[in-house]
PDB file of N, CA and C in Angstrom:
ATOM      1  N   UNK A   1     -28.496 -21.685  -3.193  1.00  0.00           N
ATOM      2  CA  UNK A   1     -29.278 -20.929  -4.161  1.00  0.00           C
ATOM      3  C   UNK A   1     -28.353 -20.393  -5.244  1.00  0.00           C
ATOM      4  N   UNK A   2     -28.941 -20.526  -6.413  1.00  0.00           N
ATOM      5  CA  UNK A   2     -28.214 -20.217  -7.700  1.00  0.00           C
ATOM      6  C   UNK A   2     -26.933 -20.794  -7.723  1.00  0.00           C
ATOM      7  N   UNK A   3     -26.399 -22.214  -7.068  1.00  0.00           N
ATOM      8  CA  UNK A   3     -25.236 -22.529  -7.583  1.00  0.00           C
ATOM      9  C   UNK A   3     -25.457 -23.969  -8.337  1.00  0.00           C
ATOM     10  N   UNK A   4     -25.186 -24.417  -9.632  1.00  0.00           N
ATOM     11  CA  UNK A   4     -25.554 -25.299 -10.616  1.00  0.00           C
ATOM     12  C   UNK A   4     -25.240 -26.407  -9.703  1.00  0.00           C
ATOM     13  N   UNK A   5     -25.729 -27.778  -9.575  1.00  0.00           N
ATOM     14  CA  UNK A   5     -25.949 -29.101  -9.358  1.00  0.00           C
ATOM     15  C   UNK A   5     -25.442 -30.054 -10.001  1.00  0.00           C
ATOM     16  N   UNK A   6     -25.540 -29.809 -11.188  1.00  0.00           N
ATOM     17  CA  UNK A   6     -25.605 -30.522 -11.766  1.00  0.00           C
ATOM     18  C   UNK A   6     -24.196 -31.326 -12.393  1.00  0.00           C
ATOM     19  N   UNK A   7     -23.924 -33.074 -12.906  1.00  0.00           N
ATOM     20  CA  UNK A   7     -22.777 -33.052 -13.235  1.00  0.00           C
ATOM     21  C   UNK A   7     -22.049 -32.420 -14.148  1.00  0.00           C
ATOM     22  N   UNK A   8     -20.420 -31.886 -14.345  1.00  0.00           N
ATOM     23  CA  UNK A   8     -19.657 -31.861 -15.070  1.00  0.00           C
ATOM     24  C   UNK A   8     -18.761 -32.639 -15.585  1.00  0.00           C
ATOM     25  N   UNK A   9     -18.506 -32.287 -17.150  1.00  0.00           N
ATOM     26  CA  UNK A   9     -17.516 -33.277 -17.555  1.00  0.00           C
ATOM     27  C   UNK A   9     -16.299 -33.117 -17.794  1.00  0.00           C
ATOM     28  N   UNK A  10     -15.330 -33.407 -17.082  1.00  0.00           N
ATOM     29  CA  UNK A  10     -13.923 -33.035 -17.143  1.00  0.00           C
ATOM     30  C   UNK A  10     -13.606 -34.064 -18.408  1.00  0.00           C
ATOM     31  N   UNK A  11     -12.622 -33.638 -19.358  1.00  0.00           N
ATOM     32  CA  UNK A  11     -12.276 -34.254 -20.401  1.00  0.00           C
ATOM     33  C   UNK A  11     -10.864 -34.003 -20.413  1.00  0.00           C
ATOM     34  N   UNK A  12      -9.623 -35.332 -20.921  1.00  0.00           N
ATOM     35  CA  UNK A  12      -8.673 -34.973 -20.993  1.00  0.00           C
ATOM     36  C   UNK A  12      -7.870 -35.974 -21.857  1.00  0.00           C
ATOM     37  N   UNK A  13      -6.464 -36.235 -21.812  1.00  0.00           N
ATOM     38  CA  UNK A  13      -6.772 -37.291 -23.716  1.00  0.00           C
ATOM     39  C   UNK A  13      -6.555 -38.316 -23.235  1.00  0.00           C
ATOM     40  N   UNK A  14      -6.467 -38.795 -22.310  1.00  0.00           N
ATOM     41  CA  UNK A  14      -6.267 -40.104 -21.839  1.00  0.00           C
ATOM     42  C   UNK A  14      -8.010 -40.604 -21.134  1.00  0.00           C
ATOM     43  N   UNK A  15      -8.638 -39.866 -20.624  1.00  0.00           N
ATOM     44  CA  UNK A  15      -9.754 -39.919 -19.733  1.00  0.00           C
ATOM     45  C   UNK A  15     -10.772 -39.456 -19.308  1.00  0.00           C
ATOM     46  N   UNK A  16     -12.128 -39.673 -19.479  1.00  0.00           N
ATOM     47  CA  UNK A  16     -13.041 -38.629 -18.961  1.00  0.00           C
ATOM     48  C   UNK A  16     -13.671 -38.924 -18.018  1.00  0.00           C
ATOM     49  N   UNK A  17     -14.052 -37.750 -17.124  1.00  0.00           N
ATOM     50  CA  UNK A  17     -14.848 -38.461 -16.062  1.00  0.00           C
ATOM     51  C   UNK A  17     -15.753 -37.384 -15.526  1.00  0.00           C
ATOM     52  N   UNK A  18     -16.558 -37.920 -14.495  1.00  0.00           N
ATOM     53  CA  UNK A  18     -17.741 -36.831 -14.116  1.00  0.00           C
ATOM     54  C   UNK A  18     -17.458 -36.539 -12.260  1.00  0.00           C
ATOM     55  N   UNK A  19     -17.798 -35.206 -12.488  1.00  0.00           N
ATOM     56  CA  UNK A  19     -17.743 -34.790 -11.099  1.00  0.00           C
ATOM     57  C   UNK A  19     -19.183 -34.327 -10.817  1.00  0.00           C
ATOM     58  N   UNK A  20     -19.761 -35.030  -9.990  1.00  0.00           N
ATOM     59  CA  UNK A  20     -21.080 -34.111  -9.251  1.00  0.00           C
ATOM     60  C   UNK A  20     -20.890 -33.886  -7.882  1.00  0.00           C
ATOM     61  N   UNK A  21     -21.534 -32.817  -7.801  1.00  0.00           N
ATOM     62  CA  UNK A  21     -21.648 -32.306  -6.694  1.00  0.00           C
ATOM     63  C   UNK A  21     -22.964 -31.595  -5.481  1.00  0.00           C
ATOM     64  N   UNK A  22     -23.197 -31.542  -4.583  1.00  0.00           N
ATOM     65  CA  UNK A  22     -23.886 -31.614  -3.025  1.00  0.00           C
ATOM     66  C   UNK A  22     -24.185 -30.750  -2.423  1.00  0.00           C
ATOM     67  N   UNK A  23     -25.000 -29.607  -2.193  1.00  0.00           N
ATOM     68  CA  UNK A  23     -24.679 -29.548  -0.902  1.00  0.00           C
ATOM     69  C   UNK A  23     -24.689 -29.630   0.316  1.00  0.00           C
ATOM     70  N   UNK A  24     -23.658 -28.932   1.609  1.00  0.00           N
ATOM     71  CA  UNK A  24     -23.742 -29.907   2.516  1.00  0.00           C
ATOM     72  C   UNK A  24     -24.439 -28.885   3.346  1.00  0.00           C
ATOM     73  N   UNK A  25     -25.169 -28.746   4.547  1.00  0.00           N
ATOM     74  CA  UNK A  25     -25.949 -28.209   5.117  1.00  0.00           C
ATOM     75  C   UNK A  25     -25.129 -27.393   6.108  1.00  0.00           C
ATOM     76  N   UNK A  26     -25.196 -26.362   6.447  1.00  0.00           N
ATOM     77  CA  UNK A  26     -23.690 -26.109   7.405  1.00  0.00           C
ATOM     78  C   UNK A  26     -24.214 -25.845   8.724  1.00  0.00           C
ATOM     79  N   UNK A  27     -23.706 -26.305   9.760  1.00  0.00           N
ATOM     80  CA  UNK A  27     -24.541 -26.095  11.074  1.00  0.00           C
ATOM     81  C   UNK A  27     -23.655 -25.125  11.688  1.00  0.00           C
ATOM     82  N   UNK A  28     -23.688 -23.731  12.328  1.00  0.00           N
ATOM     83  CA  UNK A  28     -23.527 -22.819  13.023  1.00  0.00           C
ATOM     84  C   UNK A  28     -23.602 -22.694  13.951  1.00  0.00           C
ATOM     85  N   UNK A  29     -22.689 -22.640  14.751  1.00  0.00           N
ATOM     86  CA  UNK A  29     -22.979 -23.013  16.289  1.00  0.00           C
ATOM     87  C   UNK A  29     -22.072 -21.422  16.799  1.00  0.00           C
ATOM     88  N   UNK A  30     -22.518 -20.709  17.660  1.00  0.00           N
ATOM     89  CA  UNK A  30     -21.682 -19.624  17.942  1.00  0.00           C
ATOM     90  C   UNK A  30     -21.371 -19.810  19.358  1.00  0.00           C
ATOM     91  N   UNK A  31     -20.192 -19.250  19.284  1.00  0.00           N
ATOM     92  CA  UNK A  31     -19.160 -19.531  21.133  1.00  0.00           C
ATOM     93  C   UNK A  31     -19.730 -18.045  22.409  1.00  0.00           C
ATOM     94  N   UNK A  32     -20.117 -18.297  22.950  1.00  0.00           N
ATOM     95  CA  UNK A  32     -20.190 -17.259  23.769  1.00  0.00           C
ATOM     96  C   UNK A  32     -19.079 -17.166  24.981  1.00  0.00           C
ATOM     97  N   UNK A  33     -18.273 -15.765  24.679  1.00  0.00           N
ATOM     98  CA  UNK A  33     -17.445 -15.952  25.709  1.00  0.00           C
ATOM     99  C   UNK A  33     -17.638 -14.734  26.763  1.00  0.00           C
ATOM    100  N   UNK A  34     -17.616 -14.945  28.403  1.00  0.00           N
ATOM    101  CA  UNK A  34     -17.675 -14.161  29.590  1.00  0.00           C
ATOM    102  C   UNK A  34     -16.556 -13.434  29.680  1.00  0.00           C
ATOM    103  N   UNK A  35     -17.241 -11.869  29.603  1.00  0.00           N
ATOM    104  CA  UNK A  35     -15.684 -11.496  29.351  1.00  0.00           C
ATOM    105  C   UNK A  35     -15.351 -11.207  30.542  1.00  0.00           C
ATOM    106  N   UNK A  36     -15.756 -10.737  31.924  1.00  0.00           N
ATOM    107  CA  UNK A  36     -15.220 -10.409  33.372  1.00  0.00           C
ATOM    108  C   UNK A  36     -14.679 -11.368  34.008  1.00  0.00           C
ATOM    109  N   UNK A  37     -14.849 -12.963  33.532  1.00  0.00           N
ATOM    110  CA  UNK A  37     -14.168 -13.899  34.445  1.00  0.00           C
ATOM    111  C   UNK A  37     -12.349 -14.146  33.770  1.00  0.00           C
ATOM    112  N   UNK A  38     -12.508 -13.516  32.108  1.00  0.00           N
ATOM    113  CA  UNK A  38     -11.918 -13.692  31.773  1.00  0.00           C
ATOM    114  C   UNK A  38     -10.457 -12.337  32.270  1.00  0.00           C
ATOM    115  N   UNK A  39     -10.843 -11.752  32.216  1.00  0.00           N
ATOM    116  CA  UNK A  39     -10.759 -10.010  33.101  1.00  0.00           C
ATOM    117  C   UNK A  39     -10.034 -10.825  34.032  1.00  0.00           C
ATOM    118  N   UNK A  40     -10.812 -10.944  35.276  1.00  0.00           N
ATOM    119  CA  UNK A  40     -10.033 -11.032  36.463  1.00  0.00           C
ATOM    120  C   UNK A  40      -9.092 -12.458  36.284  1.00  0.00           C
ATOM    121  N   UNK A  41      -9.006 -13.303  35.742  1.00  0.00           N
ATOM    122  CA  UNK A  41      -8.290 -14.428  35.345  1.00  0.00           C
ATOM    123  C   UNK A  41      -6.595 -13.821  34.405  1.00  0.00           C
ATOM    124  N   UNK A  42      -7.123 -12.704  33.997  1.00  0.00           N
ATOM    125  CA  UNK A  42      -5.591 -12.462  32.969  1.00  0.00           C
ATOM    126  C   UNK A  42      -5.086 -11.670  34.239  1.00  0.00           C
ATOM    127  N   UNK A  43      -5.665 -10.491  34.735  1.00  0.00           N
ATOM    128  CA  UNK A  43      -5.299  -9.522  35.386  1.00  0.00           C
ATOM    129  C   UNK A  43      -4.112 -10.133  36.799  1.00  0.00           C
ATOM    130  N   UNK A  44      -4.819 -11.367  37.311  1.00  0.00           N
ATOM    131  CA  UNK A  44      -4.414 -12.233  38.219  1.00  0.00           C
ATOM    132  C   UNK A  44      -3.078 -13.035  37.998  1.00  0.00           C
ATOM    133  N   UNK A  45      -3.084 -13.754  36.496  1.00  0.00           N
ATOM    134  CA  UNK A  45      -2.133 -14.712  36.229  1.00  0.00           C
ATOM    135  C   UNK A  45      -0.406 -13.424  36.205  1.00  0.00           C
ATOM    136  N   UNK A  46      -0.738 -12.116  35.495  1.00  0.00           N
ATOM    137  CA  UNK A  46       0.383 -11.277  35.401  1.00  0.00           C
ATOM    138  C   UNK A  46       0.364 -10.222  36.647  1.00  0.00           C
ATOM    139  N   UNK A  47      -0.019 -11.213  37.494  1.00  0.00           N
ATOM    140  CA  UNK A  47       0.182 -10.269  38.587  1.00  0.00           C
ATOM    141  C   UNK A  47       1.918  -9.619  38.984  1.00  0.00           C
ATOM    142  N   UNK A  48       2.693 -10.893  39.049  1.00  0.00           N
ATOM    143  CA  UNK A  48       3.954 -10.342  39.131  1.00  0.00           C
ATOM    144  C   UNK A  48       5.130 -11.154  38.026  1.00  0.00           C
ATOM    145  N   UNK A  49       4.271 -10.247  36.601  1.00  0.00           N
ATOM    146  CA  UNK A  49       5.078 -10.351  35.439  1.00  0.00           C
ATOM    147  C   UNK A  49       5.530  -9.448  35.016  1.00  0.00           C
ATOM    148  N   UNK A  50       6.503  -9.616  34.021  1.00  0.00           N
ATOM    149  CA  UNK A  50       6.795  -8.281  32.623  1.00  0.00           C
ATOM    150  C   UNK A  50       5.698  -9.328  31.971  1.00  0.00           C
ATOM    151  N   UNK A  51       5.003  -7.742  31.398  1.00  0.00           N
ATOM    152  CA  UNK A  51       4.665  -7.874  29.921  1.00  0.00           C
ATOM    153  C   UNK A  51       5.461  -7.031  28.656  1.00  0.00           C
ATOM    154  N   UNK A  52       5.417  -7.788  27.700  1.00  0.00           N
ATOM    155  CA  UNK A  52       6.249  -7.274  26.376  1.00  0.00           C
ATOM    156  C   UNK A  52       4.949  -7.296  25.632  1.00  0.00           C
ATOM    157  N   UNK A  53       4.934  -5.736  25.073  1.00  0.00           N
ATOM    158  CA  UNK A  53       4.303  -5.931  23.900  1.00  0.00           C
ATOM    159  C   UNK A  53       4.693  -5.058  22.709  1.00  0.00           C
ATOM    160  N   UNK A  54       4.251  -5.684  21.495  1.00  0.00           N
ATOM    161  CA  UNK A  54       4.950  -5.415  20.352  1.00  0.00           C
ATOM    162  C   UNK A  54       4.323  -4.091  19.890  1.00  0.00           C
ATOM    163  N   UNK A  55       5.032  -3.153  19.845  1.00  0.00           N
ATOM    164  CA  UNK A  55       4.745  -1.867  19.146  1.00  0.00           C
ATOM    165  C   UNK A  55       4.544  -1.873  17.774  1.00  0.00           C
ATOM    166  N   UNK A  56       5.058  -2.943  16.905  1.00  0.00           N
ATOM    167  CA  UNK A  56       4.380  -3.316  15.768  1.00  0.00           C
ATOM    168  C   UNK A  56       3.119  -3.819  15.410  1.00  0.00           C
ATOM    169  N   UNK A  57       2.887  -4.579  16.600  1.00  0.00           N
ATOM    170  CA  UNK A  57       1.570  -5.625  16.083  1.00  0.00           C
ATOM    171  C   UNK A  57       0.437  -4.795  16.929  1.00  0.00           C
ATOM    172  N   UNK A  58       0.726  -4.367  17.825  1.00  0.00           N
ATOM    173  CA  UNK A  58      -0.504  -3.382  18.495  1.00  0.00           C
ATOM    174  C   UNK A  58      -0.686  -2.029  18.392  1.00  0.00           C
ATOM    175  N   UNK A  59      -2.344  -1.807  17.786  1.00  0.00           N
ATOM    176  CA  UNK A  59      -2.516  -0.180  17.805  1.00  0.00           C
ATOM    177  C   UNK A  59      -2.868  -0.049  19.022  1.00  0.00           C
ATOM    178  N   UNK A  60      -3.390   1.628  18.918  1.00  0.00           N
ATOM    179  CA  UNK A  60      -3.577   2.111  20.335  1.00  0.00           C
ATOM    180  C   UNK A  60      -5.025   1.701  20.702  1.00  0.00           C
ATOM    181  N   UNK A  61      -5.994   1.102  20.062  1.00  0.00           N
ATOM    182  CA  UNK A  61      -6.995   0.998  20.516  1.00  0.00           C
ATOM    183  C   UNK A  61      -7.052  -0.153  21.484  1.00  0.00           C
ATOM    184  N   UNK A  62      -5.926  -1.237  20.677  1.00  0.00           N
ATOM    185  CA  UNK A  62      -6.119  -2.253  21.351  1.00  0.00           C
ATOM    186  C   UNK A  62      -5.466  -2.199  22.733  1.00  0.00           C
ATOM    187  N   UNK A  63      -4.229  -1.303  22.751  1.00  0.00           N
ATOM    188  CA  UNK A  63      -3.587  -0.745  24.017  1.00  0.00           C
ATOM    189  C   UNK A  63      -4.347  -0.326  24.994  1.00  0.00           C
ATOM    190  N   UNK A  64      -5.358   0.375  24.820  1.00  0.00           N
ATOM    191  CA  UNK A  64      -6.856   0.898  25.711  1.00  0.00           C
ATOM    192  C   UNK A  64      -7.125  -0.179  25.936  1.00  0.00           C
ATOM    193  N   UNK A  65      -7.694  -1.156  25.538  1.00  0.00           N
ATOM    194  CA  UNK A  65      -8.622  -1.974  26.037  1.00  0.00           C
ATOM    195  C   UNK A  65      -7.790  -3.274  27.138  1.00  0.00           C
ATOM    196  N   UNK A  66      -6.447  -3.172  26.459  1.00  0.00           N
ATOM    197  CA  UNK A  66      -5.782  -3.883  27.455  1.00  0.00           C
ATOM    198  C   UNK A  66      -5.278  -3.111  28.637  1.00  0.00           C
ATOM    199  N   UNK A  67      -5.083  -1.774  28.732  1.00  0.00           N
ATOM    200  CA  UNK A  67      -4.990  -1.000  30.011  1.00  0.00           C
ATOM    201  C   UNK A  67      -6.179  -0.823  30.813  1.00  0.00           C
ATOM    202  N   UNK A  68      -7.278  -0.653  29.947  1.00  0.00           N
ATOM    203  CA  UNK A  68      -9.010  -0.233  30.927  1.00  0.00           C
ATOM    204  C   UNK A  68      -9.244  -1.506  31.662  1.00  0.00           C
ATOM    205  N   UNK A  69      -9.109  -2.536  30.729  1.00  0.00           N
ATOM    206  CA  UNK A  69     -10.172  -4.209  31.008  1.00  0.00           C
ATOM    207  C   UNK A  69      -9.254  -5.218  31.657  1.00  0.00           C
ATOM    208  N   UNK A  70      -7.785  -5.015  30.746  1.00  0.00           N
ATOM    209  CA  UNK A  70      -6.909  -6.247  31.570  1.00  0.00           C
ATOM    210  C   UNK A  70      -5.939  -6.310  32.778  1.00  0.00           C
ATOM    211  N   UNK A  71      -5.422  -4.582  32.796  1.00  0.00           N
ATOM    212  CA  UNK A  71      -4.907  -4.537  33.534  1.00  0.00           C
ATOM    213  C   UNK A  71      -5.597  -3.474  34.312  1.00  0.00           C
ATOM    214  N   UNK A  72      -6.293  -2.809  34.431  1.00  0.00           N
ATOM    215  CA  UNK A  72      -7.166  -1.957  35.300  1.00  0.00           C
ATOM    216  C   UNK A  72      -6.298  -0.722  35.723  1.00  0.00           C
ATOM    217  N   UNK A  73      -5.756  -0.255  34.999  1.00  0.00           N
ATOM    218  CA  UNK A  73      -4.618   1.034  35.514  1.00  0.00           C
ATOM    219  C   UNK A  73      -5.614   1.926  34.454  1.00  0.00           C
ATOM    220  N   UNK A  74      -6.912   2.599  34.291  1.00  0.00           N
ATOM    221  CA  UNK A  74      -7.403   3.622  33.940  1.00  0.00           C
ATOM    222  C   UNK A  74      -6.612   4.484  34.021  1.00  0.00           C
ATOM    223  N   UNK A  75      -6.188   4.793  35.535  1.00  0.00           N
ATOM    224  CA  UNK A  75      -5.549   6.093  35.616  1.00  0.00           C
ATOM    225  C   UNK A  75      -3.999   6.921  34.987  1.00  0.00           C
ATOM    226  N   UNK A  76      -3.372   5.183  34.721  1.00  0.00           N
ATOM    227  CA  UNK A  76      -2.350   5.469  33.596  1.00  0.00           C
ATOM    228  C   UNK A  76      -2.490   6.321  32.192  1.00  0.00           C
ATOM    229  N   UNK A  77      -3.712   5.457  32.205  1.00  0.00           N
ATOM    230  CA  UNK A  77      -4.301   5.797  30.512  1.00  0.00           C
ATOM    231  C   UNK A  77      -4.860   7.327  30.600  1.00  0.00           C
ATOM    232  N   UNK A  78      -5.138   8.227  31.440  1.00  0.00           N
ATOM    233  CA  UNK A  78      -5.946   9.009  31.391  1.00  0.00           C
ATOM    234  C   UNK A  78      -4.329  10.214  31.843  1.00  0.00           C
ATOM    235  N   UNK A  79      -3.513   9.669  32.526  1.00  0.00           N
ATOM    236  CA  UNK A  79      -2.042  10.584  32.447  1.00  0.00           C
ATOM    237  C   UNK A  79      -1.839  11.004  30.927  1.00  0.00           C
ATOM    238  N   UNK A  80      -1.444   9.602  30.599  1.00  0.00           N
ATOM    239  CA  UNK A  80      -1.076   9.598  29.208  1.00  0.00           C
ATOM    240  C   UNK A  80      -1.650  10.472  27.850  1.00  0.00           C
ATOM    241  N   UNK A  81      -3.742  10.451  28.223  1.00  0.00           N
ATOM    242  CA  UNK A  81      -4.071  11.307  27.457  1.00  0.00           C
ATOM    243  C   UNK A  81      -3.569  12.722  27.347  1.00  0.00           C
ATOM    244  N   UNK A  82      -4.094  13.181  28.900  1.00  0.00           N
ATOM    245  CA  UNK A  82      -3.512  14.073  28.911  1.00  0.00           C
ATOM    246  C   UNK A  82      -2.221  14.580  28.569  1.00  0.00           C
ATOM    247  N   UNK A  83      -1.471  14.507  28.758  1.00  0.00           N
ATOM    248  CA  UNK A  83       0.125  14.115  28.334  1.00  0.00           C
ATOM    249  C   UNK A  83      -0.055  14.431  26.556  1.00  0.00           C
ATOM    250  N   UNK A  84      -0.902  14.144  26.114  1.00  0.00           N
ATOM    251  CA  UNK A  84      -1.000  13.850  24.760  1.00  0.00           C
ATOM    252  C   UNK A  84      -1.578  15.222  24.372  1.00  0.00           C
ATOM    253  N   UNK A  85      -2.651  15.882  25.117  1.00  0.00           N
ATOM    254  CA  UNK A  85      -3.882  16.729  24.737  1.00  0.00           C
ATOM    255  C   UNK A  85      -2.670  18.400  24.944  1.00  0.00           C
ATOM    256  N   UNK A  86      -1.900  17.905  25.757  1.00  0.00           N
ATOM    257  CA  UNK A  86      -0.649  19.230  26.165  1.00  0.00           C
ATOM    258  C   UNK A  86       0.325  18.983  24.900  1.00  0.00           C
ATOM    259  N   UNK A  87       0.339  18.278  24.691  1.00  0.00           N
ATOM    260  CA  UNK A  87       1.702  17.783  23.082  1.00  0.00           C
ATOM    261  C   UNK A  87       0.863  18.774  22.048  1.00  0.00           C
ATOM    262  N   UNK A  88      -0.323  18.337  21.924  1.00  0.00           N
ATOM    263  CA  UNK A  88      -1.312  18.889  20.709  1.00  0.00           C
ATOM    264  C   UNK A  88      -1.435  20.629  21.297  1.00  0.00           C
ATOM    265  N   UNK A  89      -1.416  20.712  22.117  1.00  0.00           N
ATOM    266  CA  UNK A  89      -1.683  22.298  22.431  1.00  0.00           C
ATOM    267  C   UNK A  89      -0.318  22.910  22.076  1.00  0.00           C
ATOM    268  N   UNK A  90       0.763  22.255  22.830  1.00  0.00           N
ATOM    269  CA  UNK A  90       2.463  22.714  22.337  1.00  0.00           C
ATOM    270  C   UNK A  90       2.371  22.777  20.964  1.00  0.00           C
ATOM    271  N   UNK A  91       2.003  22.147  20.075  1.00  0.00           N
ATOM    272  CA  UNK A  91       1.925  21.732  19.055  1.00  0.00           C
ATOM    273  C   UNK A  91       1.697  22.766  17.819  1.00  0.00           C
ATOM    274  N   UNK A  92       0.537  23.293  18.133  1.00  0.00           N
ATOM    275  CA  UNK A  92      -0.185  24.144  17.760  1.00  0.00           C
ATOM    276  C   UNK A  92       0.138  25.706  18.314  1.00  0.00           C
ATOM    277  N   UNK A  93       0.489  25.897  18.681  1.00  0.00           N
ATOM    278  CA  UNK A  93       1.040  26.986  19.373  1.00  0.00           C
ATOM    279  C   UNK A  93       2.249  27.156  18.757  1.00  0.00           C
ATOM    280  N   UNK A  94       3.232  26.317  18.923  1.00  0.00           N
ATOM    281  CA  UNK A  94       4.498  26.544  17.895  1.00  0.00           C
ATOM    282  C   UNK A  94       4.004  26.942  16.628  1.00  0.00           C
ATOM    283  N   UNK A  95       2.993  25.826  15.613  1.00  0.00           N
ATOM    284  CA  UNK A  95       2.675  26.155  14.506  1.00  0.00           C
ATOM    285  C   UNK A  95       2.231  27.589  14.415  1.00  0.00           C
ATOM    286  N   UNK A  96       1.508  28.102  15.187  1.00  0.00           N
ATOM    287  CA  UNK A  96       0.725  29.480  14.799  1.00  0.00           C
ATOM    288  C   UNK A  96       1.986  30.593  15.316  1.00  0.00           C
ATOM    289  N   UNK A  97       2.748  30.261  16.090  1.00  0.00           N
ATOM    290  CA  UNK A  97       4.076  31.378  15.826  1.00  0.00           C
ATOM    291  C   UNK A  97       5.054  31.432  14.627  1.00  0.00           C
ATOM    292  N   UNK A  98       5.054  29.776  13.987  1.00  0.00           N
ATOM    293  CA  UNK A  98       6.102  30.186  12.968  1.00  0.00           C
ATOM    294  C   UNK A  98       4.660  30.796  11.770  1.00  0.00           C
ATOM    295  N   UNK A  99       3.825  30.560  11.440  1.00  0.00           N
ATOM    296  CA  UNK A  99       3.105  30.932  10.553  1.00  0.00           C
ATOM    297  C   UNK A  99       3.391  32.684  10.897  1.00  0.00           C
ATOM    298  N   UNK A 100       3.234  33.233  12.009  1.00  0.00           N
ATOM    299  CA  UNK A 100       3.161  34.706  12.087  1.00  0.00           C
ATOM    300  C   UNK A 100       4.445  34.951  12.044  1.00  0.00           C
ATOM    301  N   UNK A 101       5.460  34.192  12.239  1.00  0.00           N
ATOM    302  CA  UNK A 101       6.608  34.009  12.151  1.00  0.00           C
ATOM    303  C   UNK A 101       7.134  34.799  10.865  1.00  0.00           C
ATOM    304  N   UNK A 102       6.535  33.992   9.856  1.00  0.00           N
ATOM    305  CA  UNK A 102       6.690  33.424   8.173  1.00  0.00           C
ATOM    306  C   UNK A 102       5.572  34.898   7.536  1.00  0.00           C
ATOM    307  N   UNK A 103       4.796  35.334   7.729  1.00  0.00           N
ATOM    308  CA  UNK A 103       3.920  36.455   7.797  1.00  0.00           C
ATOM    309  C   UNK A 103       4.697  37.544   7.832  1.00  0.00           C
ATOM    310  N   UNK A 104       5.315  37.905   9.137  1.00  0.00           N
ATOM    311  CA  UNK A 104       6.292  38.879   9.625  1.00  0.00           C
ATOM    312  C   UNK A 104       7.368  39.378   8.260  1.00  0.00           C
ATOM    313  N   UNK A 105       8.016  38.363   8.039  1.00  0.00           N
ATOM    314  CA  UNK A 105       9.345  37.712   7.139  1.00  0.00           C
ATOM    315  C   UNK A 105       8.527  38.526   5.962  1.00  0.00           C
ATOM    316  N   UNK A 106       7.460  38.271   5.523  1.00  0.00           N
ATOM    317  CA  UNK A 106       7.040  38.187   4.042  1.00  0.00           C
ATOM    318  C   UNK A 106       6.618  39.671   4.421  1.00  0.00           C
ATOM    319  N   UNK A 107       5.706  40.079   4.759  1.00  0.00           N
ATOM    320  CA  UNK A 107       5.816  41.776   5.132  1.00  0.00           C
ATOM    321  C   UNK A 107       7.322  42.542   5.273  1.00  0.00           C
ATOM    322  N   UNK A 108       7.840  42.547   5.984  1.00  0.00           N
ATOM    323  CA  UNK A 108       9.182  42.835   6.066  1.00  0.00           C
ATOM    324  C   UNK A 108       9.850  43.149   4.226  1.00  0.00           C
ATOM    325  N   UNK A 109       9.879  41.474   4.084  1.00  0.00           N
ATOM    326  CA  UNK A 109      10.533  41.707   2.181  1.00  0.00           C
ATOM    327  C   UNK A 109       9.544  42.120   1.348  1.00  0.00           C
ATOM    328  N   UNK A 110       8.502  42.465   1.567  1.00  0.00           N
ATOM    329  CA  UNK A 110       7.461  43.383   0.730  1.00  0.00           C
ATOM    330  C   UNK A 110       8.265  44.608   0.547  1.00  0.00           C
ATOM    331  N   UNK A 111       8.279  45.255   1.814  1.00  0.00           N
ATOM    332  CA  UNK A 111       8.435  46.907   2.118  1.00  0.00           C
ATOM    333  C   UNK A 111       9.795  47.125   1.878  1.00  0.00           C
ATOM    334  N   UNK A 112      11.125  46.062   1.405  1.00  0.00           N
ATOM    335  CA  UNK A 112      12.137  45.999   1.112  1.00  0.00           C
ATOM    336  C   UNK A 112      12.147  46.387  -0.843  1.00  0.00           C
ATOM    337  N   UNK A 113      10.880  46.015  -0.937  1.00  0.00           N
ATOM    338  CA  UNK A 113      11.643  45.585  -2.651  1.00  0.00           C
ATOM    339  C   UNK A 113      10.135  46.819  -3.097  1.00  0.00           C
TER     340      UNK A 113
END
């Protein structure tokens, strides 16, 4: 729909010629893939492997899905959050002492000058 049919004429100084053009009908065929046979098939083959994976080429989402689905260690993943949710609390806690920190400081050289 809406793309012209019709021939064109390429021109050039030696030669002219015509290009027409078709189109071709495109047949769509979609793959369905099982993902649990595929699951227990990876989980199985690295049973007693290293895996390497690239800290460049993988985010963390995809890291989840290969800890929940391929390798089935949930409970790694759920250390780790945690682990993470205590970083963010440390985190924040430092921040709000140096802010009262920095507060303190600036009161202090108020009552100085």
């Amino acid at each position: 729909d809406g793309v012209p049919l019709h021939p064109i004429v390429i021109e050039s100084a030696t030669n002219q010629s015509f290009v027409t053009r078709r189109l071709i009908k495109e047949t769509i065929r979609l793959q369905v893939f099982e993902l649990f046979p595929y699951i227990w098939d990876f989980s199985s083959q690295i049973k007693e492997q290293r895996l390497y994976i690239d800290r460049k080429t993988m985010d963390m989402n995809s890291l989840e899905i290969l800890i929940i689905y391929g390798l089935k260690m949930e409970d790694e993943l759920r250390t780790f959050r945690n682990e993470i949710q205590v970083a963010k609390i440390q985190y924040e806690e430092k921040k709000k002492h140096e802010i009262d920190t920095i507060k303190k400081d600036c009161y202090i050289i108020s009552n100085l000058a």
